[in-house]
Protein backbone atom coordinates (compact mmCIF):
# COMPACT_ATOMS: atom_id res chain seq x y z
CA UNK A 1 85.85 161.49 -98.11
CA UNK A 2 86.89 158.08 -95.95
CA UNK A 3 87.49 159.26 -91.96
CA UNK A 4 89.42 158.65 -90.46
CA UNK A 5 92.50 160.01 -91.93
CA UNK A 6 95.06 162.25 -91.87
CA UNK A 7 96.04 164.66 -94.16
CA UNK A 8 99.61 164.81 -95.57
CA UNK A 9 100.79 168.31 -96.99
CA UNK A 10 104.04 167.07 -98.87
CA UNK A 11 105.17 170.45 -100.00
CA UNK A 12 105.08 171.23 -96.37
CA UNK A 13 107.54 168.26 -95.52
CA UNK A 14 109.60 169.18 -98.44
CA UNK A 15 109.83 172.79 -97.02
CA UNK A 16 110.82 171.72 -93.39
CA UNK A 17 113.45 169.67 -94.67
CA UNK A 18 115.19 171.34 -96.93
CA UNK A 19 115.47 175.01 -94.76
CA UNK A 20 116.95 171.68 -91.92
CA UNK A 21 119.35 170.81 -94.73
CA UNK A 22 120.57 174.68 -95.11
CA UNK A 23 120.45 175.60 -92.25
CA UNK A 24 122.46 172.51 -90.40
CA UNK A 25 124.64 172.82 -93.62
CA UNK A 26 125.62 176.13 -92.55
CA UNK A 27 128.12 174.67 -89.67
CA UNK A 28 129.20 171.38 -91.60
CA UNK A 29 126.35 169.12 -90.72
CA UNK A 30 124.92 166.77 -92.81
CA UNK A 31 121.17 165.15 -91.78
CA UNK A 32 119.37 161.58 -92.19
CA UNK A 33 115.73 161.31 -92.52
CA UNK A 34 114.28 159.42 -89.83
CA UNK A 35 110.73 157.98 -91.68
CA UNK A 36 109.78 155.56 -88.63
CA UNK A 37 107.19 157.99 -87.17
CA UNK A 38 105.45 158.04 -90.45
CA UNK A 39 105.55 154.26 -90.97
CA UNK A 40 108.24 154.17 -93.86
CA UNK A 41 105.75 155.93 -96.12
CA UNK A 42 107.49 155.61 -99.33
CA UNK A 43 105.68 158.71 -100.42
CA UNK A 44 107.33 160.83 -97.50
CA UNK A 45 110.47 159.10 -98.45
CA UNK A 46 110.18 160.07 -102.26
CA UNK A 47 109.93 163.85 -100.65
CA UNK A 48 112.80 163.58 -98.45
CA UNK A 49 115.03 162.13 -101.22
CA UNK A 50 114.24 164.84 -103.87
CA UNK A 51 114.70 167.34 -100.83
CA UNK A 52 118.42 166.26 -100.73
CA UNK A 53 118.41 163.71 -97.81
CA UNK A 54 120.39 160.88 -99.02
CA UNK A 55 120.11 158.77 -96.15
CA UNK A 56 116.84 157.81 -94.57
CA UNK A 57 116.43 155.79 -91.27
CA UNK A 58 113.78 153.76 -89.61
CA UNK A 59 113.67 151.23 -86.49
CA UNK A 60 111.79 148.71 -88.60
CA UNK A 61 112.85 146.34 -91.14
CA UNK A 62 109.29 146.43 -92.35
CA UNK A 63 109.80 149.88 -93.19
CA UNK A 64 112.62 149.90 -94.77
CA UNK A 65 111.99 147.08 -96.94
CA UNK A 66 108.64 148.89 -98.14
CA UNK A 67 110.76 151.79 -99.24
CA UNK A 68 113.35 150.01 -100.86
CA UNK A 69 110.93 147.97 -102.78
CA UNK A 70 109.23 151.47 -103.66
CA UNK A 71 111.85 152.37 -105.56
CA UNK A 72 113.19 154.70 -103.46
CA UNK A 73 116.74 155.67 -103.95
CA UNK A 74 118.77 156.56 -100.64
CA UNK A 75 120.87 154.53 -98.27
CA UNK A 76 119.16 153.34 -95.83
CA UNK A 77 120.20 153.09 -91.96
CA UNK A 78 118.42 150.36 -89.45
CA UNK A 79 117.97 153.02 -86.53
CA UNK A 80 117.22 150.17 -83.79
CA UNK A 81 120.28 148.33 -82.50
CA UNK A 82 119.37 144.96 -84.62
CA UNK A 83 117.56 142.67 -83.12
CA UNK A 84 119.82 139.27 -83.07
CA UNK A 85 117.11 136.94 -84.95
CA UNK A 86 116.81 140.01 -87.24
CA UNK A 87 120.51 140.21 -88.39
CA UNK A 88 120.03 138.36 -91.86
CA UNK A 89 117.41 140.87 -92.86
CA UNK A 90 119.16 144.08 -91.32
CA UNK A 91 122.18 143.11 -93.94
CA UNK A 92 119.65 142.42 -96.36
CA UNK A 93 117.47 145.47 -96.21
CA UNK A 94 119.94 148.42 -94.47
CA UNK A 95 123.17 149.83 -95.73
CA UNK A 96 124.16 151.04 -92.33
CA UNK A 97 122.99 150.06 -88.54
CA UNK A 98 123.73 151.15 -85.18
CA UNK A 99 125.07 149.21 -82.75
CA UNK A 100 126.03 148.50 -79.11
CA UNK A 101 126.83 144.95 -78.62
CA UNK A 102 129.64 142.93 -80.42
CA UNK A 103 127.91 139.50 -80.61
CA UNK A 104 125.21 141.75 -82.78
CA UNK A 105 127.95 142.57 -85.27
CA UNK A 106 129.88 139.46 -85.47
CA UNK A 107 125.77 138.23 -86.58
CA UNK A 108 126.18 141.13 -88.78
CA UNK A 109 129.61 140.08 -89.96
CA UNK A 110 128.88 136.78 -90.73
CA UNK A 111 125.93 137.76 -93.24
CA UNK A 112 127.80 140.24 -94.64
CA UNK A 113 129.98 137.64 -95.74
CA UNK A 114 127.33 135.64 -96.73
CA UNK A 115 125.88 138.12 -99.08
CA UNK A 116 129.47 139.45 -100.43
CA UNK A 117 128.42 142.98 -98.93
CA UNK A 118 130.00 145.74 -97.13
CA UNK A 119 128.17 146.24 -93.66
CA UNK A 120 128.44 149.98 -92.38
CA UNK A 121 128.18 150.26 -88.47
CA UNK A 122 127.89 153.36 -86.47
CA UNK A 123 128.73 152.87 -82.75
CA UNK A 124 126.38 154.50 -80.26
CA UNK A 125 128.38 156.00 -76.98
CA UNK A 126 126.60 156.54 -73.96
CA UNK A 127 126.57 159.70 -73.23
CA UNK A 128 123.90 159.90 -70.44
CA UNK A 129 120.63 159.40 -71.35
CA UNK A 130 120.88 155.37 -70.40
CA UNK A 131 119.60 154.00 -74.09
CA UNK A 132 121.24 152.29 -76.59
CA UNK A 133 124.84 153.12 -75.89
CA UNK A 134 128.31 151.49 -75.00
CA UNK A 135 129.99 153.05 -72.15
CA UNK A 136 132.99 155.58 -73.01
CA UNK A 137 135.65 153.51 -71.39
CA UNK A 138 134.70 150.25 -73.79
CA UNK A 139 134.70 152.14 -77.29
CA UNK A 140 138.24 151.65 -78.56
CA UNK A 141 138.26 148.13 -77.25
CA UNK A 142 135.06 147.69 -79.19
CA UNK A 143 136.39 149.78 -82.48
CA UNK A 144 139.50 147.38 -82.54
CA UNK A 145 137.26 144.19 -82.25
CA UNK A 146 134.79 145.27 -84.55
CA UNK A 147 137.44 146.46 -87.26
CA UNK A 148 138.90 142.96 -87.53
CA UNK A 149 135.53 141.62 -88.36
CA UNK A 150 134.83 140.66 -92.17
CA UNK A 151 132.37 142.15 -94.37
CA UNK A 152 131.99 145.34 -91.87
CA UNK A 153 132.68 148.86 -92.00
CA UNK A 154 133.02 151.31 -89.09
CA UNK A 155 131.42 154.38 -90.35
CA UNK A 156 131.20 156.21 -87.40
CA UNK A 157 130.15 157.29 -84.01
CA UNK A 158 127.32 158.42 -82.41
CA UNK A 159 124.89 159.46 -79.46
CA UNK A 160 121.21 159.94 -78.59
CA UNK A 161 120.10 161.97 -76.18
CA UNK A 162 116.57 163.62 -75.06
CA UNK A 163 114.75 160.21 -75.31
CA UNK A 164 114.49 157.40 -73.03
CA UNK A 165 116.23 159.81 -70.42
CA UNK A 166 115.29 163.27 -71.28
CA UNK A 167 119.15 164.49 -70.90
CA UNK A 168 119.95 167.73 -73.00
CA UNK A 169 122.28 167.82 -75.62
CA UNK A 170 124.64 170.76 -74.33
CA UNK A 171 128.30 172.16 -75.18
CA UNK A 172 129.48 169.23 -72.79
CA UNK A 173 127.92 166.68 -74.26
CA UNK A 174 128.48 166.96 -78.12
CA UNK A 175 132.52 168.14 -76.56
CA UNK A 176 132.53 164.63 -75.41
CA UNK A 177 131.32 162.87 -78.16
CA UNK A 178 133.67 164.99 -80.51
CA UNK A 179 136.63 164.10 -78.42
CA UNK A 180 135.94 160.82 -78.64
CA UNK A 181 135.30 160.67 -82.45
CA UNK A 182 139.37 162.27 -82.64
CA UNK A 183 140.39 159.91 -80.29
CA UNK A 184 139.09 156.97 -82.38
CA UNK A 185 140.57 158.27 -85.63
CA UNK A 186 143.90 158.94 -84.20
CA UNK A 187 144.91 155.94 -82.65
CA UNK A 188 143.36 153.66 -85.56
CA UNK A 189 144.53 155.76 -88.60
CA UNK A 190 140.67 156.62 -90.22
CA UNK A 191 138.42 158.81 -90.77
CA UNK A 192 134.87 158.62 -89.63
CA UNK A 193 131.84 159.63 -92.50
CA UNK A 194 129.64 159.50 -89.08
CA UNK A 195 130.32 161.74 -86.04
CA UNK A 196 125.92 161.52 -85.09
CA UNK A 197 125.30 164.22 -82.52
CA UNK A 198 121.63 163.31 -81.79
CA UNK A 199 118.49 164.27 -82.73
CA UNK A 200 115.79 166.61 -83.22
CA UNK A 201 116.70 168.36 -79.70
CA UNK A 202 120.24 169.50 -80.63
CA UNK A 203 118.67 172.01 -82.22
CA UNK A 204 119.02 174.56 -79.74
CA UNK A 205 122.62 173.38 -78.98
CA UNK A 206 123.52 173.75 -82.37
CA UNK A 207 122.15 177.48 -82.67
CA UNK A 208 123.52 178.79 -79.51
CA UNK A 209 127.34 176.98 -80.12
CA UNK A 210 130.26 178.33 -82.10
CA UNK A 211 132.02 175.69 -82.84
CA UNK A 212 130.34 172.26 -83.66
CA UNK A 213 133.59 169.98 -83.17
CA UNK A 214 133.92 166.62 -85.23
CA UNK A 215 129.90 166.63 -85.09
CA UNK A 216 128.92 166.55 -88.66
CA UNK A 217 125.80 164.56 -88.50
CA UNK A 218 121.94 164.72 -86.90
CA UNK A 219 118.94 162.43 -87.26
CA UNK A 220 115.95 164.69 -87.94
CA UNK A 221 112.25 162.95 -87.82
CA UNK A 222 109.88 165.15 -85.87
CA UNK A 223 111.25 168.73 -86.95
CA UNK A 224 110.83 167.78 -90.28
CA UNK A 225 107.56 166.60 -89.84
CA UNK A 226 106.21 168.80 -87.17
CA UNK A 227 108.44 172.12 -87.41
CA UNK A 228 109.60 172.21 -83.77
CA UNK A 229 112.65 170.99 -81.58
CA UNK A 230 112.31 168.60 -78.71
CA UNK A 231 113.78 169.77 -75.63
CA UNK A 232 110.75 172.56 -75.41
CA UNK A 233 108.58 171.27 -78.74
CA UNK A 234 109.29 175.44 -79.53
CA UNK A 235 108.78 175.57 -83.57
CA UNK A 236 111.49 176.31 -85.28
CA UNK A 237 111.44 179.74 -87.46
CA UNK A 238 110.56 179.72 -90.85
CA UNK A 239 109.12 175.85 -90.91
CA UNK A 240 105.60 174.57 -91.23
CA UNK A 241 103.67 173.12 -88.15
CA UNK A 242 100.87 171.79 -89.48
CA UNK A 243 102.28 169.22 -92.35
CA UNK A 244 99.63 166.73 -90.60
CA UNK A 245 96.45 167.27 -90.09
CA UNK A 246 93.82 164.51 -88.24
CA UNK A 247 90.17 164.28 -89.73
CA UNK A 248 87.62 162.27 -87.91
CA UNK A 249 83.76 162.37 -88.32
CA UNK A 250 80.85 162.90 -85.81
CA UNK A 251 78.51 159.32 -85.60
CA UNK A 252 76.95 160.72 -82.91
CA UNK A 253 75.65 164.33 -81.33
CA UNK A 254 72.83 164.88 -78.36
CA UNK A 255 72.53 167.15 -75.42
CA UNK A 256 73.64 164.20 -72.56
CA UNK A 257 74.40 165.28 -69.04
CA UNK A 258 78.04 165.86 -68.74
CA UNK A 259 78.79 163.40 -65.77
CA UNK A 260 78.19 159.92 -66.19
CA UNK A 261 75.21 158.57 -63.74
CA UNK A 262 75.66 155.26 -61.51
CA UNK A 263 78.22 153.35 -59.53
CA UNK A 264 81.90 153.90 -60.85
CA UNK A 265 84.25 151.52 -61.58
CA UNK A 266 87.25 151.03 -63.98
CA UNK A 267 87.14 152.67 -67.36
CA UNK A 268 88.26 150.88 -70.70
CA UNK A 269 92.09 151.63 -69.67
CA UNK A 270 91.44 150.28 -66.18
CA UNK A 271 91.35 154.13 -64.63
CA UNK A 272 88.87 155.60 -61.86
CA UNK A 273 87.26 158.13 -64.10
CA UNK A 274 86.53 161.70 -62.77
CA UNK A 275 84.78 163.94 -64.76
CA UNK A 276 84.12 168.15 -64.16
CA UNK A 277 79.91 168.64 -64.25
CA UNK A 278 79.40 171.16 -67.19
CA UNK A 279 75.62 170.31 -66.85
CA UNK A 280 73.69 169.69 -69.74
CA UNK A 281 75.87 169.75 -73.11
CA UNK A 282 76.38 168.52 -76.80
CA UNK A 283 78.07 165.51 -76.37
CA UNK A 284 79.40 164.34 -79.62
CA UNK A 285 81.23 161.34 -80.69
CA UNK A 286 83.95 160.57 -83.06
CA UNK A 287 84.73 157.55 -85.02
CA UNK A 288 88.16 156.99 -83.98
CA UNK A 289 89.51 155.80 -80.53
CA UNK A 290 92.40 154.56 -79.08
CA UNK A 291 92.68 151.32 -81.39
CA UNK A 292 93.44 154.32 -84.63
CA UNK A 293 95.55 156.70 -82.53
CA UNK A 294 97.20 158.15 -79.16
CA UNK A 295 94.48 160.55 -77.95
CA UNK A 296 96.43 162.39 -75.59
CA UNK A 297 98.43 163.58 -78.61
CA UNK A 298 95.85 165.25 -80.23
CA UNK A 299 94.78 168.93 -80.20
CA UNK A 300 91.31 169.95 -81.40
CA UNK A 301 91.97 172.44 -83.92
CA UNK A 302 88.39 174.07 -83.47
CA UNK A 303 86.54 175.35 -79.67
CA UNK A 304 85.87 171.70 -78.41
CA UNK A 305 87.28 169.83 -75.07
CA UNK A 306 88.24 166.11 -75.34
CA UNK A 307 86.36 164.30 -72.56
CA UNK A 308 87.11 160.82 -72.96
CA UNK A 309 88.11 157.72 -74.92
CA UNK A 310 87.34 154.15 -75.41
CA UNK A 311 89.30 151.96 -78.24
CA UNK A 312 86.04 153.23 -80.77
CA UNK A 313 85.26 156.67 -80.14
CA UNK A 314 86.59 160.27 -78.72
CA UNK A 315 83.92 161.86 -76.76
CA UNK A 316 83.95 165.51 -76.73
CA UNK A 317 82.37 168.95 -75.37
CA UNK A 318 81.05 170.64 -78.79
CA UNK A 319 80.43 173.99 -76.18
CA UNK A 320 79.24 176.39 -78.93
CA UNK A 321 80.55 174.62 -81.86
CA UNK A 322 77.36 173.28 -83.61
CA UNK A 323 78.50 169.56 -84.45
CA UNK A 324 75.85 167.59 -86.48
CA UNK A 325 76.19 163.84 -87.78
CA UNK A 326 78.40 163.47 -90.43
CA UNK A 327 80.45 166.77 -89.40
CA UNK A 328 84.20 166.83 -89.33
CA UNK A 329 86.51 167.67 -86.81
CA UNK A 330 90.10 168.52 -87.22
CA UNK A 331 93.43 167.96 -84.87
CA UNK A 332 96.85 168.39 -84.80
CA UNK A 333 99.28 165.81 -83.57
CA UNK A 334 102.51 165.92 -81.39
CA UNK A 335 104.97 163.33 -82.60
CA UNK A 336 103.44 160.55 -80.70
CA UNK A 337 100.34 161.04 -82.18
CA UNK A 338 101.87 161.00 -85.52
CA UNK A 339 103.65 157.75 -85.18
CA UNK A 340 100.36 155.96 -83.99
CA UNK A 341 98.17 157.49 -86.74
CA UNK A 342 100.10 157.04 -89.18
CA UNK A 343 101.28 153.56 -87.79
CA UNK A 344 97.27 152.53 -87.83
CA UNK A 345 96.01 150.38 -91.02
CA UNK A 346 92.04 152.11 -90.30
CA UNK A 347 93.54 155.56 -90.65
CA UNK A 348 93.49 156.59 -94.17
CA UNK A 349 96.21 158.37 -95.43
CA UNK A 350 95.77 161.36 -98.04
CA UNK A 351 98.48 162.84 -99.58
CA UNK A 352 98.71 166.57 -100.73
């Protein structure tokens, strides 16, 4: 079969996501599939949607239109604060986006109109991880601005945190945001159908708290896909950690030296290589590099070291593992790794 590809187990997905449904379910909160690190694969979607997600999200329009077009049935939330030139095709394509800036919305308003639709917005809050985010202090100014604005409909609230900054989603943190969600539907008489608590890392908030507040919402990508949280990447019990599996093939596979011989200068990322001197070994390569996928974000699932990259090949230590021409070799991915596999056009995908 075509390498390089990766290996989609479906009923794996399907697994992950609906024990996440359940079990979030248990305390009142609802989740979104988040397709963008699997490139808006409308077959992934397909599984989500018959696993009882009923909205999906992605941070491309490109993605989202490929689902839609696929037939697949879900609302569909633009996960990137729109991009201004993009606001025509975020009303177009997405039900719901998020959003941070005003002039963005009154874009959003004004092809809302245009198209005789209802726009839902959910405004992030800034919460401490320094993303996408309006400070505390400027939400109810922004709700009553935005709520006067044609052809849009404040759906909710929400936060990220554990990405750009790393910041942990704790009982302080989701307190906050709840508090804010009540002080929002107090003083301008509605009720939010978002109250977005974060991602794949509130996992272990949500286990360890009693009381979940006005949260009733998470947007799940990489537990679904890869069985863990994100604080720690601990997997989760009871879900599947290997939905994805990498397959690339051996092109080449001689006994070399293990240290490269003359003068050393910059490598194909523009790094002083070092290397360790294992003496003679099998020095195979693979026919994928760093144009197909992020390297560092792959784990050899059999007894071979990684020893290098260029944007053609991974070179690797076969130690005892008898690799011939033609072989194939087997890794896991963390969610970066994902994202740029699946992401590549020269990766084939192979559903299961």
């Amino acid at each position: 079969m075509t390498t390089p590809r990766i290996e989609i187990d479906l009923a794996k997905i399907a697994h992950n996501a609906k024990n996440l449904k359940r079990l979030y379910g248990s305390k009142g909160i609802d989740i979104i599939g988040v397709t963008k690190g699997v490139c808006g694969s409308p077959d992934i979607a397909d599984t989500l949607v018959k696993s009882g997600i009923c909205v999906l999200a992605d941070s491309r329009i490109s993605n989202i239109r490929r689902m839609r077009e696929a037939g697949i049935e879900a609302e569909f939330l633009m996960l990137r604060t729109p991009i201004p030139s993009q606001a025509e095709s975020v009303v177009k394509y997405a039900d719901i986006s998020i959003n941070s800036e005003v002039s963005v919305v009154k874009s959003l308003s004004k092809f809302a109109v245009e198209y005789n639709v209802t726009h839902k917005i959910i405004l992030m809050v800034e919460l401490g991880d320094l993303g996408v985010g309006l400070m505390p202090s400027d939400l109810e100014d922004t709700v009553e601005e935005v709520t006067d604005l044609k052809g849009i409909e404040l759906a909710g609230i929400g936060t990220n945190l554990a990405c750009q900054g790393g910041i942990k989603p704790d009982e302080e943190k989701m307190g906050h945001l709840s508090s804010l969600a009540r002080e929002v539907e107090e003083k301008f008489d509605l009720t939010l159908e978002f109250v977005s608590g974060g991602n794949s890392a509130n996992y272990t908030w949500f286990t360890s708290t009693e009381d979940v507040g006005r949260i009733n919402n998470f947007r799940l990508g990489e537990s679904i896909y890869l069985g863990c949280e994100t604080l720690y990447r601990t997997p989760i019990p009871g879900l599947f950690t290997d939905a994805f599996t990498l397959v690339a093939e051996v092109i080449e596979s001689k006994i070399k030296p293990s240290v490269p011989y003359g003068e050393v200068c910059q490598d194909v990322s523009g790094n002083i290589p070092a290397f360790q001197d294992r003496g003679q070994i099998r020095r195979a390569i693979l026919g994928i590099g760093l144009q197909d996928v992020l390297v560092s974000g792959l784990t050899p699932g059999s007894d071979i070291d990684i020893l290098g990259m260029s944007s053609d090949y991974i070179i690797v230590d076969a130690k005892q593992t008898d690799l011939k021409v033609g072989d194939e070799v087997e890794f896991s991915l963390n969610y970066r790794g994902l994202l740029s596999a699946m992401t590549s056009p020269d990766v084939m995908k192979k559903y299961e």
